[in-house]
N, C-alpha and C. Protein backbone atom coordinates (compact mmCIF):
# COMPACT_ATOMS: atom_id res chain seq x y z
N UNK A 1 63.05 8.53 -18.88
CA UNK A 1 62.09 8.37 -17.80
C UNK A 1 61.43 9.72 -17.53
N UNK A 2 60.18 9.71 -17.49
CA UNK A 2 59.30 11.00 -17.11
C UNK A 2 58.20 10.63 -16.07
N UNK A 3 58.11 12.00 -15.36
CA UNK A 3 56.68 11.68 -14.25
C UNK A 3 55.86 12.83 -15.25
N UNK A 4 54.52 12.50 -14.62
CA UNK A 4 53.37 13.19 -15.74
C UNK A 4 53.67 14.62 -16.34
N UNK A 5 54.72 15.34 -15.17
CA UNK A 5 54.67 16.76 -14.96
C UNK A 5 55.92 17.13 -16.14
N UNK A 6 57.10 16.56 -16.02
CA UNK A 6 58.57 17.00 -16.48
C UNK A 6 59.43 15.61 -16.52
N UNK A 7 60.24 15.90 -17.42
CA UNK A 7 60.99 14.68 -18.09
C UNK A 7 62.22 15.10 -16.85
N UNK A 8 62.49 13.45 -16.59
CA UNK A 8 63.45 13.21 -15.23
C UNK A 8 64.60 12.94 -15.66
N UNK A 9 66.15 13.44 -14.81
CA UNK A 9 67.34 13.54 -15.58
C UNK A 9 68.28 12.50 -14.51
N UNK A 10 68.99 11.78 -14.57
CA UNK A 10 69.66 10.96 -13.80
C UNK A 10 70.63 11.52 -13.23
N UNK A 11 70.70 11.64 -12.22
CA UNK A 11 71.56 12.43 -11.23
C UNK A 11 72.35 11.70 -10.18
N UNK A 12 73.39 12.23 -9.77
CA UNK A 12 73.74 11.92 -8.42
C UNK A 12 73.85 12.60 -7.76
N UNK A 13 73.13 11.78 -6.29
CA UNK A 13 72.43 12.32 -4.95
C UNK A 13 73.35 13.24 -4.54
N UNK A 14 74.47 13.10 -4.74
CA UNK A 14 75.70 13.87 -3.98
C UNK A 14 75.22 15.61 -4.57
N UNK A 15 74.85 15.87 -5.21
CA UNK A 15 73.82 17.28 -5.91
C UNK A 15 72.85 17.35 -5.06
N UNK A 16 72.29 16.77 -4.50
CA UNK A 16 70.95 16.94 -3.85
C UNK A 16 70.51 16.77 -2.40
N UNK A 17 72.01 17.05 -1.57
CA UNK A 17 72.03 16.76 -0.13
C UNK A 17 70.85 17.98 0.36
N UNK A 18 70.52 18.86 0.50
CA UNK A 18 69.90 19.50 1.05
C UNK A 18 68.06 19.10 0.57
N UNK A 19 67.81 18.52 -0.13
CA UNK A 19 66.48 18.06 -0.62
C UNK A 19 66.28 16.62 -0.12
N UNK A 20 64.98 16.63 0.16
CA UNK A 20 64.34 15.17 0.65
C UNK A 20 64.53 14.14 -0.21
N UNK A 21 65.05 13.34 0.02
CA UNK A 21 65.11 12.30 -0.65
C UNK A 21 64.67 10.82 -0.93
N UNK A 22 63.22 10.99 -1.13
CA UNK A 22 61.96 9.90 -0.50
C UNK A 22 62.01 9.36 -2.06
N UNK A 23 62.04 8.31 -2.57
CA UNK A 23 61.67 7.35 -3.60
C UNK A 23 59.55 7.51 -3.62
N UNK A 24 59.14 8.24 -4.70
CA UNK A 24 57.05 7.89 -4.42
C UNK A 24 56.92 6.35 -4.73
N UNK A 25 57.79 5.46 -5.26
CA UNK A 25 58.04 4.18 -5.94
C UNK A 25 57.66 2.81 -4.72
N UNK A 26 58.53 3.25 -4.06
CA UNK A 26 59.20 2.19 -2.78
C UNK A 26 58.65 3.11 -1.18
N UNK A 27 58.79 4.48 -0.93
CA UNK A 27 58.51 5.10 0.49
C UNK A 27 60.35 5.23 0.64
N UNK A 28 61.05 4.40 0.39
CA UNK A 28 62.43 4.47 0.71
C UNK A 28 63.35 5.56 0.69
N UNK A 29 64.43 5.67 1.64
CA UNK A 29 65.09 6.85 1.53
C UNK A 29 66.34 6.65 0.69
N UNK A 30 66.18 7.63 -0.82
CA UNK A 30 67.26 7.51 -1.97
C UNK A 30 68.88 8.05 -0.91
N UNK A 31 69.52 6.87 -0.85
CA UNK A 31 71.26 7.43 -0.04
C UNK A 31 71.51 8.54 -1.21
N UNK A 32 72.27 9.20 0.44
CA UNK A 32 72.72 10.42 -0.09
C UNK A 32 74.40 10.41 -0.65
N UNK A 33 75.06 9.16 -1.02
CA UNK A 33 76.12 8.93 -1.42
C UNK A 33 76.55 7.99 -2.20
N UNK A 34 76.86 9.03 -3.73
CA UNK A 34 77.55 8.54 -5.02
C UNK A 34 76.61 7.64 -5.14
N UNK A 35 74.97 7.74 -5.20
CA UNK A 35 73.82 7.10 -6.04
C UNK A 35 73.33 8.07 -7.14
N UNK A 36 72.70 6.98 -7.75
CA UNK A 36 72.09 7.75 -9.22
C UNK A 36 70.73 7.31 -9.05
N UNK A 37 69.91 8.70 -9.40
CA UNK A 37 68.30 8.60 -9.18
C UNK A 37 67.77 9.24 -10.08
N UNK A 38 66.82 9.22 -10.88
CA UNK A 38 66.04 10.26 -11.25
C UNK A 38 65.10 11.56 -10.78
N UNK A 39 65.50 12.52 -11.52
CA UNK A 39 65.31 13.99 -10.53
C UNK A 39 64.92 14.62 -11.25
N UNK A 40 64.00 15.75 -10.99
CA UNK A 40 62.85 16.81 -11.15
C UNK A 40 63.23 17.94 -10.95
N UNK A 41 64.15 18.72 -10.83
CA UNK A 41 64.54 19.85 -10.46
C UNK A 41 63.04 20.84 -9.80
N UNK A 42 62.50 20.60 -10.97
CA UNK A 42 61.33 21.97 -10.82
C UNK A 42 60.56 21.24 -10.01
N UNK A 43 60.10 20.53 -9.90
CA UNK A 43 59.01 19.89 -8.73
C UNK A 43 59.99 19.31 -7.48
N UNK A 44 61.02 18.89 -7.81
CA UNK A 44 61.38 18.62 -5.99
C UNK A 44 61.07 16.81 -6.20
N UNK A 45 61.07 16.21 -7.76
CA UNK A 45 60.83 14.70 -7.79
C UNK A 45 61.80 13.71 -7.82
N UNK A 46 61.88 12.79 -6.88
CA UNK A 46 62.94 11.89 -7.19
C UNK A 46 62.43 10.38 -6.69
N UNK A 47 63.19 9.54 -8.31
CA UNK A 47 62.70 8.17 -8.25
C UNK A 47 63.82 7.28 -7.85
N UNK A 48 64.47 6.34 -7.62
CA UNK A 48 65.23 5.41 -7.66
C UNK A 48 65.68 4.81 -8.57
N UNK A 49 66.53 4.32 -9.27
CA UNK A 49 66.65 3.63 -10.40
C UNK A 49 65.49 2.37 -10.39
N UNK A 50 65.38 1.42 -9.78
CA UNK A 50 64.78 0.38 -10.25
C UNK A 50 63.33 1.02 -9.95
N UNK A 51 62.75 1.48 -9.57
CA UNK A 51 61.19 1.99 -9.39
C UNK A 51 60.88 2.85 -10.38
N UNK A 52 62.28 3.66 -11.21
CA UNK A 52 62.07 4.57 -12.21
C UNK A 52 61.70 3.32 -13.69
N UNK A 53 62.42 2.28 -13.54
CA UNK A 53 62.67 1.06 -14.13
C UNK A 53 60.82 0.59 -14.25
N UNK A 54 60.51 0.98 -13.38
CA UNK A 54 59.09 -0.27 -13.53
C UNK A 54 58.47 -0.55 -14.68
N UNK A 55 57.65 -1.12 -15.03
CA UNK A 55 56.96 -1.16 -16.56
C UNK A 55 55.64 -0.50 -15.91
N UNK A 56 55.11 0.30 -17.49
CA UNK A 56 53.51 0.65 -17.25
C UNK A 56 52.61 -0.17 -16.73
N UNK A 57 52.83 -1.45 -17.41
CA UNK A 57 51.82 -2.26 -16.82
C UNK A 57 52.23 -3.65 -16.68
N UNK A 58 52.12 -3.91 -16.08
CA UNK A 58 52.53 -5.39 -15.28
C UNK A 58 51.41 -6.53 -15.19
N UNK A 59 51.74 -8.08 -15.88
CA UNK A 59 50.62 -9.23 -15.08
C UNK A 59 51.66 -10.51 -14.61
N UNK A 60 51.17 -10.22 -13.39
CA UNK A 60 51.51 -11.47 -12.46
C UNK A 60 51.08 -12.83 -12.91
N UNK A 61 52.01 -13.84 -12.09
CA UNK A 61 52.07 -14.99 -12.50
C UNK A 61 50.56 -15.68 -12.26
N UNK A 62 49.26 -14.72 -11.90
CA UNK A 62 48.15 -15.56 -12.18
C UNK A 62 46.92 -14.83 -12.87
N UNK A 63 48.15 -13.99 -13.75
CA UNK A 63 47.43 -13.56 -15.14
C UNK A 63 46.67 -12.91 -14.99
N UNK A 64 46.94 -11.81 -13.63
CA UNK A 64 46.28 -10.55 -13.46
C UNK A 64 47.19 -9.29 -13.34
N UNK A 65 46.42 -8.31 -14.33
CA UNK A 65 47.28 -7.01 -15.33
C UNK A 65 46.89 -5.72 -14.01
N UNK A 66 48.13 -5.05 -13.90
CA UNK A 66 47.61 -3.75 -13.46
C UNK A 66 48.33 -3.11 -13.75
N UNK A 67 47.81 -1.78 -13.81
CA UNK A 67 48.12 -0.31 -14.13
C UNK A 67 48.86 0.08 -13.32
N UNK A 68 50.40 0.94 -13.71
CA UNK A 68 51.06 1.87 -13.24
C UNK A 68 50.02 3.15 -12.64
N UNK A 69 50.39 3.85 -11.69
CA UNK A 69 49.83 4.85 -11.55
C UNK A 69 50.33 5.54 -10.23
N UNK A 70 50.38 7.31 -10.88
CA UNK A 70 51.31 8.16 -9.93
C UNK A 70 50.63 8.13 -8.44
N UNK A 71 49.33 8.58 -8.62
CA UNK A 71 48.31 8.44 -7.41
C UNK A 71 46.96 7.27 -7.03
N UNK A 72 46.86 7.23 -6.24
CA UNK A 72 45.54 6.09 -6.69
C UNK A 72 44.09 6.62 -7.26
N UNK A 73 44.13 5.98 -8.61
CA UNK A 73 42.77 6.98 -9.41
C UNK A 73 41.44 7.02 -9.18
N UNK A 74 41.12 7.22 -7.84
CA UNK A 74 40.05 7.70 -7.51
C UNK A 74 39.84 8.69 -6.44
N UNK A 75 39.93 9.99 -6.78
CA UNK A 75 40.23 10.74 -6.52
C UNK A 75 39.12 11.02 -4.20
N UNK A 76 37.84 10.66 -4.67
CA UNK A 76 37.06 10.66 -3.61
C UNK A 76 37.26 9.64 -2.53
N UNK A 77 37.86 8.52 -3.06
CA UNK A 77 38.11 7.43 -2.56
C UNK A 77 39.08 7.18 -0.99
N UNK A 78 38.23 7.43 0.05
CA UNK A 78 38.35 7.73 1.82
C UNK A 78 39.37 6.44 2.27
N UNK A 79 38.68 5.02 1.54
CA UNK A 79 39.55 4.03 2.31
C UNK A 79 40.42 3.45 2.46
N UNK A 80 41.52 3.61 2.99
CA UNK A 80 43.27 3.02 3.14
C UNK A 80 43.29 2.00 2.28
N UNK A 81 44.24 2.45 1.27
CA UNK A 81 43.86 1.62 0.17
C UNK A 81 45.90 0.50 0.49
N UNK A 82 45.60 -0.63 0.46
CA UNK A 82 46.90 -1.50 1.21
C UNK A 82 47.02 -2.59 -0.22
N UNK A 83 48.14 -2.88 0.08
CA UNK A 83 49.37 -3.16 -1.00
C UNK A 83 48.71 -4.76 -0.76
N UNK A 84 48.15 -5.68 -1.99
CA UNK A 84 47.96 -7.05 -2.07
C UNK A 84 48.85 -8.12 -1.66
N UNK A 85 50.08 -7.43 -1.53
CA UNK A 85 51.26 -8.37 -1.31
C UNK A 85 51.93 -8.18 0.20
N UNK A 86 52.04 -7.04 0.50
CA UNK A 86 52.74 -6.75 2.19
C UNK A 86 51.53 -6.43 2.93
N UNK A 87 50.27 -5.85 2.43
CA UNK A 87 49.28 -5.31 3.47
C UNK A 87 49.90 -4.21 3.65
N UNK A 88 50.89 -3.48 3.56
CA UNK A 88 50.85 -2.24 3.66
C UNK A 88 50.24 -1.13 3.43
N UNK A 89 50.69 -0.07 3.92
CA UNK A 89 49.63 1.21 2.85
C UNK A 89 50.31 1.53 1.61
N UNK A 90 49.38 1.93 1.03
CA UNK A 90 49.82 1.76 -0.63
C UNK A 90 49.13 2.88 -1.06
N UNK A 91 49.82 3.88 -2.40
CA UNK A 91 48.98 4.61 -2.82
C UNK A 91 48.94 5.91 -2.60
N UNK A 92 50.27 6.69 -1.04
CA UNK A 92 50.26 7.62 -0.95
C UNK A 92 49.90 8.62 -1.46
N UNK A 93 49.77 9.87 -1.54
CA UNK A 93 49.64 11.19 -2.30
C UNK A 93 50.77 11.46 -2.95
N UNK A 94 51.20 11.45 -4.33
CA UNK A 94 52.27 11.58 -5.33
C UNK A 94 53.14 10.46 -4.90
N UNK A 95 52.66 8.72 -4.51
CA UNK A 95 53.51 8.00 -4.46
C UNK A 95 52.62 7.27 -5.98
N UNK A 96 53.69 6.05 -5.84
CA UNK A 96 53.20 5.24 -7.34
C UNK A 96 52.65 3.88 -6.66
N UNK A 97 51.74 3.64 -7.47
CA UNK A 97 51.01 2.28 -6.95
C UNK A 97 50.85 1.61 -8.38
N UNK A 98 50.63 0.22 -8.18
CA UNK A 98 49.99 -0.62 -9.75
C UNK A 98 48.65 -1.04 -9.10
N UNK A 99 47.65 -0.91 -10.04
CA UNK A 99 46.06 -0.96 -9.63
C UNK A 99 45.39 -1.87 -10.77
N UNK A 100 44.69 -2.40 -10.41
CA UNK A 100 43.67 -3.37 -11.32
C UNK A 100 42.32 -3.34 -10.53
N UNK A 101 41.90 -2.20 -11.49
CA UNK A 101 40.07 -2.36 -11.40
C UNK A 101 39.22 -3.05 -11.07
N UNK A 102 39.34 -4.19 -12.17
CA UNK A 102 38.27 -5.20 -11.89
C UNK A 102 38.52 -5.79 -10.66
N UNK A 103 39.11 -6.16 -9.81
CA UNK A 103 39.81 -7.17 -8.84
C UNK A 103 40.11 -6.07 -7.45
N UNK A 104 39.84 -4.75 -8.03
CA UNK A 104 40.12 -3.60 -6.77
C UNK A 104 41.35 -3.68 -5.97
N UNK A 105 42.47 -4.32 -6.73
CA UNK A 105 43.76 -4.35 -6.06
C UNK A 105 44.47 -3.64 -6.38
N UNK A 106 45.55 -3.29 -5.21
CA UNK A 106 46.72 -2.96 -5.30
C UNK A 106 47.75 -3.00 -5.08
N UNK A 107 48.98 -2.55 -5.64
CA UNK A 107 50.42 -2.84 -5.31
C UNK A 107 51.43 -2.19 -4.91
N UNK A 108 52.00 -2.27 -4.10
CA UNK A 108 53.16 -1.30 -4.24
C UNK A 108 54.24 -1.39 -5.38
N UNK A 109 54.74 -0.39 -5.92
CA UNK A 109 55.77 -0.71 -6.75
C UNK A 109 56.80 -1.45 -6.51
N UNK A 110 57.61 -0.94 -5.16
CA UNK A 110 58.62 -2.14 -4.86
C UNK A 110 58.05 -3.47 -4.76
N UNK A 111 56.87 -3.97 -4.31
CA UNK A 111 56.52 -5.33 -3.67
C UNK A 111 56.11 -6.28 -5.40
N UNK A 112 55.79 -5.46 -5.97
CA UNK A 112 55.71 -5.88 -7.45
C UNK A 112 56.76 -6.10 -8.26
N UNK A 113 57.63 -5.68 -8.22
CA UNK A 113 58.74 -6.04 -9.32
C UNK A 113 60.12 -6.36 -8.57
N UNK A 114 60.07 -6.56 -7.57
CA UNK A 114 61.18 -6.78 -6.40
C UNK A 114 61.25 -8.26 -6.87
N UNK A 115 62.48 -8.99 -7.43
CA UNK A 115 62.89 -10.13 -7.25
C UNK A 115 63.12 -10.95 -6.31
């Protein structure tokens, strides 16, 4: 598993009590006891197992495809961009979202591959 920057090493949290421990995947807070996450040393990155899990690209059961992606790719782009499935906000700054262009949607990672 890698984020764009550095290849991520599976760790447990019990190493990493003094560092934030925010999932960019889900918003969720990775427990700080005897879990295994993926971690960044040099950047300060950490994923969750199942959000580290996601696939690049994903199509839903009505045969619409979207893109993995660390940030939401448009960089100028002002308007609260919210998750197709919860209405949430979606898309944070260094969180992960799935996006489909044509259709201007988006997803959160957890709300997408959450069983």
């Amino acid at each position: 598993m890698s984020h764009p920057q550095n290849p991520l090493k599976l760790t447990c949290c019990l190493n990493l009590l003094n560092e934030e421990l925010i999932c960019p995947g889900c918003s969720g807070n990775i427990q700080t006891s005897r879990v295994m996450a993926y971690y960044c040393a040099s950047c300060i990155f950490i994923m969750n197992r199942q959000c580290a899990g996601a696939p690049k690209t994903l199509t839903r059961v009505d045969n619409v495809s979207y893109e993995l992606f660390f940030e939401f790719p448009f960089k100028n782009e002002n308007a609260e961009i919210k998750c197709n499935i919860c209405s949430k906000k979606a898309g944070t700054k260094g969180g992960l979202l799935y996006y489909n262009l044509e259709h201007d949607e988006a997803l959160q990672v957890y709300c997408a591959i959450k069983k």
